[in-house]
PDB file of N, CA and C in Angstrom:
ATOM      1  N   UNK A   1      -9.240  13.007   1.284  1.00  0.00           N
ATOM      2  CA  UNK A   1      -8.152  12.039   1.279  1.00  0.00           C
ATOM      3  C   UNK A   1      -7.035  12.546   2.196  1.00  0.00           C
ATOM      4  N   UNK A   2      -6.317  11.634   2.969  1.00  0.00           N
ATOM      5  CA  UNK A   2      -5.128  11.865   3.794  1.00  0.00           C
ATOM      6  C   UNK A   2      -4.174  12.490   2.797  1.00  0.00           C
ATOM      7  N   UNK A   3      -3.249  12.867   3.250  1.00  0.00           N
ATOM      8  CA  UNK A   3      -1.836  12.799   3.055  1.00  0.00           C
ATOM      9  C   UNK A   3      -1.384  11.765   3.152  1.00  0.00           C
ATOM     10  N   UNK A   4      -0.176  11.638   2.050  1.00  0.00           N
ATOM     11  CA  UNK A   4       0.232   9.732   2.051  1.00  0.00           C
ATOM     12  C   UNK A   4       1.021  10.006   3.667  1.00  0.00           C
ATOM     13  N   UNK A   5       1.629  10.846   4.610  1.00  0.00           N
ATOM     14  CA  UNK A   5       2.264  10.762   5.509  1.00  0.00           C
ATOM     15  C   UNK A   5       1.469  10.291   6.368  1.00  0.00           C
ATOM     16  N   UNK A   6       0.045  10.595   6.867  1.00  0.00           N
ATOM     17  CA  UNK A   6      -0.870  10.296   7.300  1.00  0.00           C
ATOM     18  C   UNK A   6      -1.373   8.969   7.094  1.00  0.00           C
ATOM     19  N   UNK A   7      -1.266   8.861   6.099  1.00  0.00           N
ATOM     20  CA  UNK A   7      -1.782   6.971   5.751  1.00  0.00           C
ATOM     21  C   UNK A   7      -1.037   6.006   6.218  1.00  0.00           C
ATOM     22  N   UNK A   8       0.313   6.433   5.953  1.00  0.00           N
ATOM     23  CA  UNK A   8       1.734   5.577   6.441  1.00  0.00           C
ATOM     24  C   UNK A   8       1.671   5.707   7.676  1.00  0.00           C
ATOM     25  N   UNK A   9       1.104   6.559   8.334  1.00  0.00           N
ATOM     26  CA  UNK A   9       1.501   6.854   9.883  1.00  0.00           C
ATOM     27  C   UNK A   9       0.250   5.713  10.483  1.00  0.00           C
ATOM     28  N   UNK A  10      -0.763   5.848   9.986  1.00  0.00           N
ATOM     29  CA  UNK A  10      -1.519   4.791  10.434  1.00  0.00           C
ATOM     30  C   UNK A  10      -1.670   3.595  10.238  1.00  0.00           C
ATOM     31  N   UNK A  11      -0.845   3.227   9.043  1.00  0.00           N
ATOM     32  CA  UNK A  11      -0.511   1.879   8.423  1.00  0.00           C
ATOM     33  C   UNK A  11       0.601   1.566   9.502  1.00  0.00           C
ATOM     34  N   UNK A  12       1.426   2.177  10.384  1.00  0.00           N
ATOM     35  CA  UNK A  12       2.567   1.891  11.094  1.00  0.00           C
ATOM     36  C   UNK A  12       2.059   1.766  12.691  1.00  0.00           C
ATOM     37  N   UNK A  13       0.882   2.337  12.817  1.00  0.00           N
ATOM     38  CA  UNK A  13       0.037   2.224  13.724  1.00  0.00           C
ATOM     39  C   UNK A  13      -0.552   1.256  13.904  1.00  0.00           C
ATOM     40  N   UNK A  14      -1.151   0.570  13.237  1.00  0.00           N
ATOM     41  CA  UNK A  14      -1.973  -0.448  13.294  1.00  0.00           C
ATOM     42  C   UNK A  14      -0.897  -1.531  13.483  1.00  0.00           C
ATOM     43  N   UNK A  15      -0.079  -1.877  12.525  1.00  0.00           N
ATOM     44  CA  UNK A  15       0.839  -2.715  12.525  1.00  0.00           C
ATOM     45  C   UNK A  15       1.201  -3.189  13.925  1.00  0.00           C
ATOM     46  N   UNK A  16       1.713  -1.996  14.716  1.00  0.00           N
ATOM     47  CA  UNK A  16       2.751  -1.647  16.099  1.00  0.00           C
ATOM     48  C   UNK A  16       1.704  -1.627  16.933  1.00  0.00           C
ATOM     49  N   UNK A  17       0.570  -1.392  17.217  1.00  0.00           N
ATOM     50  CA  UNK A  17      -0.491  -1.183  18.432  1.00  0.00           C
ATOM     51  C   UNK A  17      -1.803  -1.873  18.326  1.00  0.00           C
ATOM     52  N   UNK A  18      -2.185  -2.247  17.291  1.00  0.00           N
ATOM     53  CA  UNK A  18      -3.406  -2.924  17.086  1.00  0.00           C
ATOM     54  C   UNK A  18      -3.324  -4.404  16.620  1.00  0.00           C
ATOM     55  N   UNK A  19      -2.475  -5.075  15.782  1.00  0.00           N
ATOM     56  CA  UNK A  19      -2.481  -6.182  15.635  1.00  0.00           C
ATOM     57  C   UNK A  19      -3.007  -7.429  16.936  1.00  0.00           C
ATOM     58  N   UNK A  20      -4.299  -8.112  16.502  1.00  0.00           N
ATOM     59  CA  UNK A  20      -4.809  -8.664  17.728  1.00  0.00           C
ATOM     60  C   UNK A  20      -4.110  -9.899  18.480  1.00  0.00           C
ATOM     61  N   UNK A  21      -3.149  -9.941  19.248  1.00  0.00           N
ATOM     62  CA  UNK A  21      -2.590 -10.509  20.325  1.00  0.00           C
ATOM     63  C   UNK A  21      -3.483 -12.084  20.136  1.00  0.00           C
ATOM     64  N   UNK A  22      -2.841 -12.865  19.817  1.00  0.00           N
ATOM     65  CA  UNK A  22      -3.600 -14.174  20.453  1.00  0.00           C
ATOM     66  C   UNK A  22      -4.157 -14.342  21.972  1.00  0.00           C
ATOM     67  N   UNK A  23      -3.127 -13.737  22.793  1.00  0.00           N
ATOM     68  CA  UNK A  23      -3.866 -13.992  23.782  1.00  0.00           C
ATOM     69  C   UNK A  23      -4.367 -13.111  24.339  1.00  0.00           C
ATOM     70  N   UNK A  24      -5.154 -11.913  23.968  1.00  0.00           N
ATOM     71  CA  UNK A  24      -6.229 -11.339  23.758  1.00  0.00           C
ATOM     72  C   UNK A  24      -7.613 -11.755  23.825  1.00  0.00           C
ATOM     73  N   UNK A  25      -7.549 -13.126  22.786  1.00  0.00           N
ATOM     74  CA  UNK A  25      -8.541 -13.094  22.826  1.00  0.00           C
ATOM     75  C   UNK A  25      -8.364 -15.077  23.140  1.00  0.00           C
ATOM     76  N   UNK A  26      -9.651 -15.012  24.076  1.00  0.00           N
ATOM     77  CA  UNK A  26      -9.405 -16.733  24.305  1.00  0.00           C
ATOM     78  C   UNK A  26     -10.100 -17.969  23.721  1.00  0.00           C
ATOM     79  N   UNK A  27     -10.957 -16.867  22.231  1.00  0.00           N
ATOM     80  CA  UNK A  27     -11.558 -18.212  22.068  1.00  0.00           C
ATOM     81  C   UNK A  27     -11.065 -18.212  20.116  1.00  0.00           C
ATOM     82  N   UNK A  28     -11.149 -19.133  19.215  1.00  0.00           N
ATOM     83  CA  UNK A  28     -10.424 -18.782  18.314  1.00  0.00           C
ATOM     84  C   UNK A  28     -11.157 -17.598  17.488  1.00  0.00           C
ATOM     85  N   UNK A  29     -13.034 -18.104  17.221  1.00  0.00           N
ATOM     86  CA  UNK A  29     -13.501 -17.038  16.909  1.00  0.00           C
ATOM     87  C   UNK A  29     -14.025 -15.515  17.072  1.00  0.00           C
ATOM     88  N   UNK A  30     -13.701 -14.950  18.314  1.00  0.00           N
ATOM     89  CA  UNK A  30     -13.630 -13.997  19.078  1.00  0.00           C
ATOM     90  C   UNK A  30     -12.338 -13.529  18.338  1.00  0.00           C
ATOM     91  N   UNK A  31     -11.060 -14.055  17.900  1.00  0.00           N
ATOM     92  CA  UNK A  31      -9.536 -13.781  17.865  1.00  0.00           C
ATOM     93  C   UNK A  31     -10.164 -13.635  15.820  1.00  0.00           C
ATOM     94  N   UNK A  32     -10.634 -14.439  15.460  1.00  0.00           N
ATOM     95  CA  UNK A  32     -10.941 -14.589  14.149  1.00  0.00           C
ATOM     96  C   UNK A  32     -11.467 -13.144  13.692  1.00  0.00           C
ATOM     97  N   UNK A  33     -12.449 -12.592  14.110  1.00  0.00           N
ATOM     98  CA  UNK A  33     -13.504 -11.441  14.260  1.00  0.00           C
ATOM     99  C   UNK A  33     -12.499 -10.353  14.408  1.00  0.00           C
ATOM    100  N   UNK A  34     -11.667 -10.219  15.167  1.00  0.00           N
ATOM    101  CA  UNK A  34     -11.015  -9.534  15.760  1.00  0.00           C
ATOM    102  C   UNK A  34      -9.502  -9.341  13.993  1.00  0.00           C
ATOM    103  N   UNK A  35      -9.296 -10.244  13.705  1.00  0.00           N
ATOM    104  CA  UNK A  35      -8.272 -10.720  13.012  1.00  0.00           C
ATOM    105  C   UNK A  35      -8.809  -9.537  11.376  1.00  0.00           C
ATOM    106  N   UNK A  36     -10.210  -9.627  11.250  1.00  0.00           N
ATOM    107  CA  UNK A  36     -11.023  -9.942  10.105  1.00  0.00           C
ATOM    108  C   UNK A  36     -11.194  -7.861  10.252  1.00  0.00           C
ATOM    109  N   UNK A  37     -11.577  -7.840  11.138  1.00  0.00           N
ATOM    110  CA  UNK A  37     -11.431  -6.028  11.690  1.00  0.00           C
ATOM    111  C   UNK A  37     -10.459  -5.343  11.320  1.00  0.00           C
ATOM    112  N   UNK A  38      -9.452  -6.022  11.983  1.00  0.00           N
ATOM    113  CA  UNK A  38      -8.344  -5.250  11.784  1.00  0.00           C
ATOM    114  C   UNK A  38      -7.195  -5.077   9.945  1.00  0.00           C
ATOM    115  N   UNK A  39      -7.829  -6.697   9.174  1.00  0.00           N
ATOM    116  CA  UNK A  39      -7.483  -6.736   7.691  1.00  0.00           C
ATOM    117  C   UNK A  39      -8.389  -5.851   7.344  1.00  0.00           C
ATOM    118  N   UNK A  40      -9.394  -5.798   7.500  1.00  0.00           N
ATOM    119  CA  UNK A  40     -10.162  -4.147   6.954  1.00  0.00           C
ATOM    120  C   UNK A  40      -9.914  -3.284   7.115  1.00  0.00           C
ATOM    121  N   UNK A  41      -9.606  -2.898   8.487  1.00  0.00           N
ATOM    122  CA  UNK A  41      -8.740  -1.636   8.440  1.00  0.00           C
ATOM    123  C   UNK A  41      -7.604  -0.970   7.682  1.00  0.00           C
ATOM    124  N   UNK A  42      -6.586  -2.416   7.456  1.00  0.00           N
ATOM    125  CA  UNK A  42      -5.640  -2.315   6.748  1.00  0.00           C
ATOM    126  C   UNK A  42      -5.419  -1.857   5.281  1.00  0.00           C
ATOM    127  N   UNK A  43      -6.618  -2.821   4.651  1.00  0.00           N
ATOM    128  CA  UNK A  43      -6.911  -2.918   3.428  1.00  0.00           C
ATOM    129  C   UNK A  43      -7.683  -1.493   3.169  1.00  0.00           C
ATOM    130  N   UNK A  44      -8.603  -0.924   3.811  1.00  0.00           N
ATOM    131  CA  UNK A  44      -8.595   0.633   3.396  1.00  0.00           C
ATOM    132  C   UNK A  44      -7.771   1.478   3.796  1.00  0.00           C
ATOM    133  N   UNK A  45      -6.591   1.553   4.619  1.00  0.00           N
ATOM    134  CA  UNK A  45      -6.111   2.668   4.299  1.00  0.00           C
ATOM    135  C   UNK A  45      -4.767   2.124   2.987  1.00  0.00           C
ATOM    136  N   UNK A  46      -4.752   1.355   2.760  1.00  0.00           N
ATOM    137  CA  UNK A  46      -4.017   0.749   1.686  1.00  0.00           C
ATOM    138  C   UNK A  46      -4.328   0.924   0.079  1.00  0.00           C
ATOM    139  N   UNK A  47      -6.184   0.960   0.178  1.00  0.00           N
ATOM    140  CA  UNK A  47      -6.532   1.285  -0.855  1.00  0.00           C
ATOM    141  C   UNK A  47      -6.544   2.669  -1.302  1.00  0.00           C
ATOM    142  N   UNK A  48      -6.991   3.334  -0.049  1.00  0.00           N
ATOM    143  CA  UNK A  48      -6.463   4.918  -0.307  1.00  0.00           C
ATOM    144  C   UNK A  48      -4.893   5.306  -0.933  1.00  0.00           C
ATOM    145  N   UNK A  49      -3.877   4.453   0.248  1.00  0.00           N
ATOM    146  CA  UNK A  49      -2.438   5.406  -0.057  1.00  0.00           C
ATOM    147  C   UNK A  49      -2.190   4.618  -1.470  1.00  0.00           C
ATOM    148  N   UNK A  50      -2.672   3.549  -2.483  1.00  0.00           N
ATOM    149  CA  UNK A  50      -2.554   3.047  -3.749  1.00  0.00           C
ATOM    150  C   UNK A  50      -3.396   4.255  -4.151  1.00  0.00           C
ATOM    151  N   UNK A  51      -4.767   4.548  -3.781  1.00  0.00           N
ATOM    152  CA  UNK A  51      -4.972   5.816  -5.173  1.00  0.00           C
ATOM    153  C   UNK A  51      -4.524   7.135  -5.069  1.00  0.00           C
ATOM    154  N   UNK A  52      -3.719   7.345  -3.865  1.00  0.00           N
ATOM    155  CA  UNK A  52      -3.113   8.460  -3.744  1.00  0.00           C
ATOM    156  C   UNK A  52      -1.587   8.360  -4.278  1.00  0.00           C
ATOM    157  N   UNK A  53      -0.719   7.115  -4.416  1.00  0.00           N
ATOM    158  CA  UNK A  53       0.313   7.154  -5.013  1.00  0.00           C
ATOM    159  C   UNK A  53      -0.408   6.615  -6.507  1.00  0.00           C
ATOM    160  N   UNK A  54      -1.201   6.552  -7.016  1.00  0.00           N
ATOM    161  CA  UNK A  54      -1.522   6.418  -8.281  1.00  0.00           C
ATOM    162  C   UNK A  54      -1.769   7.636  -8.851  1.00  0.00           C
ATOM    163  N   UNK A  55      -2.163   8.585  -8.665  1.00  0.00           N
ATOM    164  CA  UNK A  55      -2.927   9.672  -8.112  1.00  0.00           C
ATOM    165  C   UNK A  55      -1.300  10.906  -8.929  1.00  0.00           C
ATOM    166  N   UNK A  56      -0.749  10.252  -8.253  1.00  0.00           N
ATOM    167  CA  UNK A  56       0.658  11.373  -7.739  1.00  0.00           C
ATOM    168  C   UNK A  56       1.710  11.349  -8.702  1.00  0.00           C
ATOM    169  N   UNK A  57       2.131   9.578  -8.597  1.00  0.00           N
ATOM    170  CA  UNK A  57       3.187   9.600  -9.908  1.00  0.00           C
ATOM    171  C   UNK A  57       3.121   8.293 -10.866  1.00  0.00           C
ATOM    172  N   UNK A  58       1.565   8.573 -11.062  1.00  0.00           N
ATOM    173  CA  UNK A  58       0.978   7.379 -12.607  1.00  0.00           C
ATOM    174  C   UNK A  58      -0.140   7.943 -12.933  1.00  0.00           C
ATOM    175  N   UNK A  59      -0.631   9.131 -12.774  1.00  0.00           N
ATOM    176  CA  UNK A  59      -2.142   9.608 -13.175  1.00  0.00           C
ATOM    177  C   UNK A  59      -1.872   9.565 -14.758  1.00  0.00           C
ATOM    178  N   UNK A  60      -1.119   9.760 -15.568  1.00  0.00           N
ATOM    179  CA  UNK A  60      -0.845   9.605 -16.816  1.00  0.00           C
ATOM    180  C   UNK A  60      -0.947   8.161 -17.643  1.00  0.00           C
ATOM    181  N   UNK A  61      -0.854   7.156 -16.756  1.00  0.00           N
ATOM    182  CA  UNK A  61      -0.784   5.839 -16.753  1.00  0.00           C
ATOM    183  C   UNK A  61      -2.275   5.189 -16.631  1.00  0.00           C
ATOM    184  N   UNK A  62      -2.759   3.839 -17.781  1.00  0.00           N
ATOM    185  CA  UNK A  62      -3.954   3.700 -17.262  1.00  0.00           C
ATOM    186  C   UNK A  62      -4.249   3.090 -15.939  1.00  0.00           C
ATOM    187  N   UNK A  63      -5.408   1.876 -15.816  1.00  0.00           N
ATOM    188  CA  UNK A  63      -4.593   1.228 -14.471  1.00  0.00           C
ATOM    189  C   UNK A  63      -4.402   0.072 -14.010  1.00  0.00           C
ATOM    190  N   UNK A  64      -4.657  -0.543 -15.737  1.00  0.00           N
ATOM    191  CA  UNK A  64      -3.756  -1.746 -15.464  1.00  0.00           C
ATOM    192  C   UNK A  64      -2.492  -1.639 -15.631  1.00  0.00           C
ATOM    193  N   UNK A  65      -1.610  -0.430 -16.354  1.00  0.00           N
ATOM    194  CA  UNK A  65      -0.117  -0.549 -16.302  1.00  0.00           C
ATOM    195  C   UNK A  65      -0.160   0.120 -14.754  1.00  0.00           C
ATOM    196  N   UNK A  66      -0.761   1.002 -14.014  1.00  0.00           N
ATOM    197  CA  UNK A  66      -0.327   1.420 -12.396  1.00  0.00           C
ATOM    198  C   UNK A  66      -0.181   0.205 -11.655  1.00  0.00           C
ATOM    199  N   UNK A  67      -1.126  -0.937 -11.590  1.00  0.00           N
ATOM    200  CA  UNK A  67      -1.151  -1.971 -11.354  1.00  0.00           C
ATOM    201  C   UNK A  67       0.067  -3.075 -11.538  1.00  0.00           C
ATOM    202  N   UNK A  68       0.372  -3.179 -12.509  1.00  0.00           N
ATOM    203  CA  UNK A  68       1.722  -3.765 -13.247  1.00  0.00           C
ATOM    204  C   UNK A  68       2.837  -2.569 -12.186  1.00  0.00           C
ATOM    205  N   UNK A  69       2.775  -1.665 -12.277  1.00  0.00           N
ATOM    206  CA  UNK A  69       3.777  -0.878 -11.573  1.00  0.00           C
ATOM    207  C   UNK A  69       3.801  -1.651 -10.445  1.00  0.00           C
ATOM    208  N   UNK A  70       2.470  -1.416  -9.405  1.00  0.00           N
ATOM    209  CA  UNK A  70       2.652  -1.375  -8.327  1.00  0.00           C
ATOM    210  C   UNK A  70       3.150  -2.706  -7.523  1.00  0.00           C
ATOM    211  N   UNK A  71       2.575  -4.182  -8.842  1.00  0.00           N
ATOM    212  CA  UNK A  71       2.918  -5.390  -8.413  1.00  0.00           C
ATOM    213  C   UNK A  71       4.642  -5.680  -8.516  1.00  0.00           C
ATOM    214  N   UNK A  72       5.601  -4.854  -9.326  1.00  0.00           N
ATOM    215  CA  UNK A  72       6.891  -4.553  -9.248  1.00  0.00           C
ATOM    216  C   UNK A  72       7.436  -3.958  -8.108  1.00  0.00           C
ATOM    217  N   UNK A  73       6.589  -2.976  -7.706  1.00  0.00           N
ATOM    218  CA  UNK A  73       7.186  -2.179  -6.436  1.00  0.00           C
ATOM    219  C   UNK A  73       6.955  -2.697  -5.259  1.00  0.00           C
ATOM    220  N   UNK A  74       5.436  -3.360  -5.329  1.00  0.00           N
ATOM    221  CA  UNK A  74       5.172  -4.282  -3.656  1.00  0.00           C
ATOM    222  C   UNK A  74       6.123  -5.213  -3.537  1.00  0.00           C
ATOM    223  N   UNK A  75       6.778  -6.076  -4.614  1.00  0.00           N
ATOM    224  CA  UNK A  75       7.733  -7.250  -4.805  1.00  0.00           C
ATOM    225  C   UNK A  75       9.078  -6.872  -4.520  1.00  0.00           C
ATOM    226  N   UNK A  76       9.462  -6.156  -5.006  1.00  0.00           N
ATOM    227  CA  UNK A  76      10.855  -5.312  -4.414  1.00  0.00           C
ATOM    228  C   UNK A  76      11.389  -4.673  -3.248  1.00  0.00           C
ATOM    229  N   UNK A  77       9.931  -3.830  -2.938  1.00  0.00           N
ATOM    230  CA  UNK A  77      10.274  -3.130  -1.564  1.00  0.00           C
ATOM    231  C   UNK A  77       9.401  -3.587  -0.272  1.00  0.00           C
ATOM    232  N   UNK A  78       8.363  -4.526  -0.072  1.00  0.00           N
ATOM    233  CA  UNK A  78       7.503  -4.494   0.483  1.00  0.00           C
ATOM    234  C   UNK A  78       8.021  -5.204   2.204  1.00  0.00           C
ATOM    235  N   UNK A  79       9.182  -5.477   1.907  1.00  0.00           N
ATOM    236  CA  UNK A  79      10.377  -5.890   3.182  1.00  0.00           C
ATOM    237  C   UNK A  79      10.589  -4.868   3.695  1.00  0.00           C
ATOM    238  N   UNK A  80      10.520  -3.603   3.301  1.00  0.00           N
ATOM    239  CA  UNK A  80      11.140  -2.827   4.010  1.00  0.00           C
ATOM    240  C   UNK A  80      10.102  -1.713   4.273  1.00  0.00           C
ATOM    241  N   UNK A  81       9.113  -1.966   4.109  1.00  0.00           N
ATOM    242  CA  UNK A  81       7.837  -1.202   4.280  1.00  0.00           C
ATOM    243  C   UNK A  81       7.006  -0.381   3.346  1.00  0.00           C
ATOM    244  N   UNK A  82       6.089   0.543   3.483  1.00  0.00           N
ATOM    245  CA  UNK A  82       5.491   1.087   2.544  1.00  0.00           C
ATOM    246  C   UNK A  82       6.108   1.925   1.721  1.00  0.00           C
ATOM    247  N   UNK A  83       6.631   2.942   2.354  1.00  0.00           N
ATOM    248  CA  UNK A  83       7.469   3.793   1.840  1.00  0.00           C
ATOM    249  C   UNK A  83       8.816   3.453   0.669  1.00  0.00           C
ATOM    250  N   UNK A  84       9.215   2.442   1.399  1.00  0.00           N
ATOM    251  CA  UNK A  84      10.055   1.602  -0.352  1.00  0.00           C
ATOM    252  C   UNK A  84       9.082   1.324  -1.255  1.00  0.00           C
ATOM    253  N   UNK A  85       7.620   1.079  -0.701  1.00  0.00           N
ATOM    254  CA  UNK A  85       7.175   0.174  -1.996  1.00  0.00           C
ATOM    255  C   UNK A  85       6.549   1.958  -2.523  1.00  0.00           C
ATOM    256  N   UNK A  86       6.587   2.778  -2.105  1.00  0.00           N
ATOM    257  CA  UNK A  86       6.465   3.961  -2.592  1.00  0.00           C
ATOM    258  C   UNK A  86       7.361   4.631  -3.262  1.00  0.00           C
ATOM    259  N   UNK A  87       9.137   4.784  -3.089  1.00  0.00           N
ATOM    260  CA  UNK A  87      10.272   4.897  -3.781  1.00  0.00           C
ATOM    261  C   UNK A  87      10.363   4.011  -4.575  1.00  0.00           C
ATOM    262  N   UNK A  88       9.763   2.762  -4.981  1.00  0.00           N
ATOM    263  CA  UNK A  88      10.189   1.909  -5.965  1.00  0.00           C
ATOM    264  C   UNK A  88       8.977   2.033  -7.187  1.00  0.00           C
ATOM    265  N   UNK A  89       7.805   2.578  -6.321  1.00  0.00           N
ATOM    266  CA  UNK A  89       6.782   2.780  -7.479  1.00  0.00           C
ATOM    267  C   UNK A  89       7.054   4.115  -8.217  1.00  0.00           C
ATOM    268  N   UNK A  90       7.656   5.343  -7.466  1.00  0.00           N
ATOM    269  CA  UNK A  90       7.955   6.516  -8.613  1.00  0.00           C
ATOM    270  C   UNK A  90       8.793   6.004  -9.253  1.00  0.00           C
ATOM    271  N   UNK A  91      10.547   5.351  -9.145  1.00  0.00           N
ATOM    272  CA  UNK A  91      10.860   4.744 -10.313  1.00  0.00           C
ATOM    273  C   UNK A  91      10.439   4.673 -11.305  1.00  0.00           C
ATOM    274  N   UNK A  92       9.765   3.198 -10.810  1.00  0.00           N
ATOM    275  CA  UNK A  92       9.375   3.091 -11.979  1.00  0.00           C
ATOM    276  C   UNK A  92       8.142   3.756 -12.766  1.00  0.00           C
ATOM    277  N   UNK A  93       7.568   4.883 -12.343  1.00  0.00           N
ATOM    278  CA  UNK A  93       6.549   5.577 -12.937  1.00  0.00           C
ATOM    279  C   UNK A  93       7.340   6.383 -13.773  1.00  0.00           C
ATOM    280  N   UNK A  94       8.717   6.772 -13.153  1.00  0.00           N
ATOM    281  CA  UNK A  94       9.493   7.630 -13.943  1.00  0.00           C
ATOM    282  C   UNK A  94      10.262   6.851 -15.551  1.00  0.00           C
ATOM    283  N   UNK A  95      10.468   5.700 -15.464  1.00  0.00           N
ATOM    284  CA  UNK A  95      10.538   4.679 -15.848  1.00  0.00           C
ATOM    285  C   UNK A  95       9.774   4.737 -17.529  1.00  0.00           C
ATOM    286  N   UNK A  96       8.681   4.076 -16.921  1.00  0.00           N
ATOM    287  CA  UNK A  96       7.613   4.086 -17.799  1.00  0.00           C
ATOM    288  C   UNK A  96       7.448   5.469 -18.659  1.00  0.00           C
ATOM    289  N   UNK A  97       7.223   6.411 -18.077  1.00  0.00           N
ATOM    290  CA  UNK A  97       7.158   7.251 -18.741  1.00  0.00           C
ATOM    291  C   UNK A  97       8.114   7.952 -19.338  1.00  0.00           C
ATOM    292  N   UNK A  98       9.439   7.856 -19.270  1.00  0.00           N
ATOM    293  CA  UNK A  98      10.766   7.854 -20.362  1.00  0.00           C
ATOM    294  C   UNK A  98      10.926   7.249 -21.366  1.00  0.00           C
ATOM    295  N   UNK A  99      10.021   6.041 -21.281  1.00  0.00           N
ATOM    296  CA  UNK A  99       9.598   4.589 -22.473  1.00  0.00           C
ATOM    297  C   UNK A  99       8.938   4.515 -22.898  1.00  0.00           C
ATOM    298  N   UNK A 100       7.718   5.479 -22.715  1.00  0.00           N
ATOM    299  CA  UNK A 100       6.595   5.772 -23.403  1.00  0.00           C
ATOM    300  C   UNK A 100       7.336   7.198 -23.742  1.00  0.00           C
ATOM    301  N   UNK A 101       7.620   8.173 -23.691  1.00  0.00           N
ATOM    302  CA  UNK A 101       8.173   8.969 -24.754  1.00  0.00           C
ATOM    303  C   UNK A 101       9.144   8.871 -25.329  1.00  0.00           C
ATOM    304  N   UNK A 102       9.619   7.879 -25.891  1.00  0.00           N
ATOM    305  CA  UNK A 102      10.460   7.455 -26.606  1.00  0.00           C
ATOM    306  C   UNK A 102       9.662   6.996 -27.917  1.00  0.00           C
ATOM    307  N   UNK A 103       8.247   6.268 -27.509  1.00  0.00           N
ATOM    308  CA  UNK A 103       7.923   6.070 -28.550  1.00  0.00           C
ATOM    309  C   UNK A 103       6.992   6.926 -29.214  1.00  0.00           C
ATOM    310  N   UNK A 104       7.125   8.312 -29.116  1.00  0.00           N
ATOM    311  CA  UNK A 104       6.162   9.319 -29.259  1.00  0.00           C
ATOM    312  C   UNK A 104       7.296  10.101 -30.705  1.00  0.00           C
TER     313      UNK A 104
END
């Protein structure tokens, strides 16, 4: 597994250098194919830096509440990139788990 710095760095990569240009490509499904590549790409290193911030500050957590976390933190920070939606998910991991020992 990467380093989440590493994941982000290529999640910022792709974004900034690879996103496929319409006029790239001249026909729609050539641009479609192309479109469909590059959401895969995305979507795994996405799935990684989710089990690596699951991993980090919710391994205590099952994973439908990491899940519940993470749909709070993508909603809050996801304007301002990964890394908020990464400061907003320890929050609230820190969060959760002040509220779950409370009831201990």
């Amino acid at each position: 597994m990467q380093s989440t710095n590493d994941l982000l760095l290529a999640l910022d990569q792709l974004a900034f250098d690879s996103y496929p240009s319409p006029a790239a490509y001249p026909s729609k499904y050539d641009r479609s194919v192309a479109l469909t590549e590059y959401q895969n790409k995305v979507n795994a290193l996405v799935s990684e830096w989710k089990t690596w911030l699951f991993d980090d500050y919710a391994s205590h957590l099952n994973a439908a509440q990491q899940e519940v976390l993470y749909t709070k933190a993508y909603a809050d920070g996801h304007s301002n990139g990964y890394r908020e939606i990464e400061n907003e998910f320890a929050e609230l991991a820190e969060l959760a788990t002040s509220l779950f020992s409370l009831g201990k």
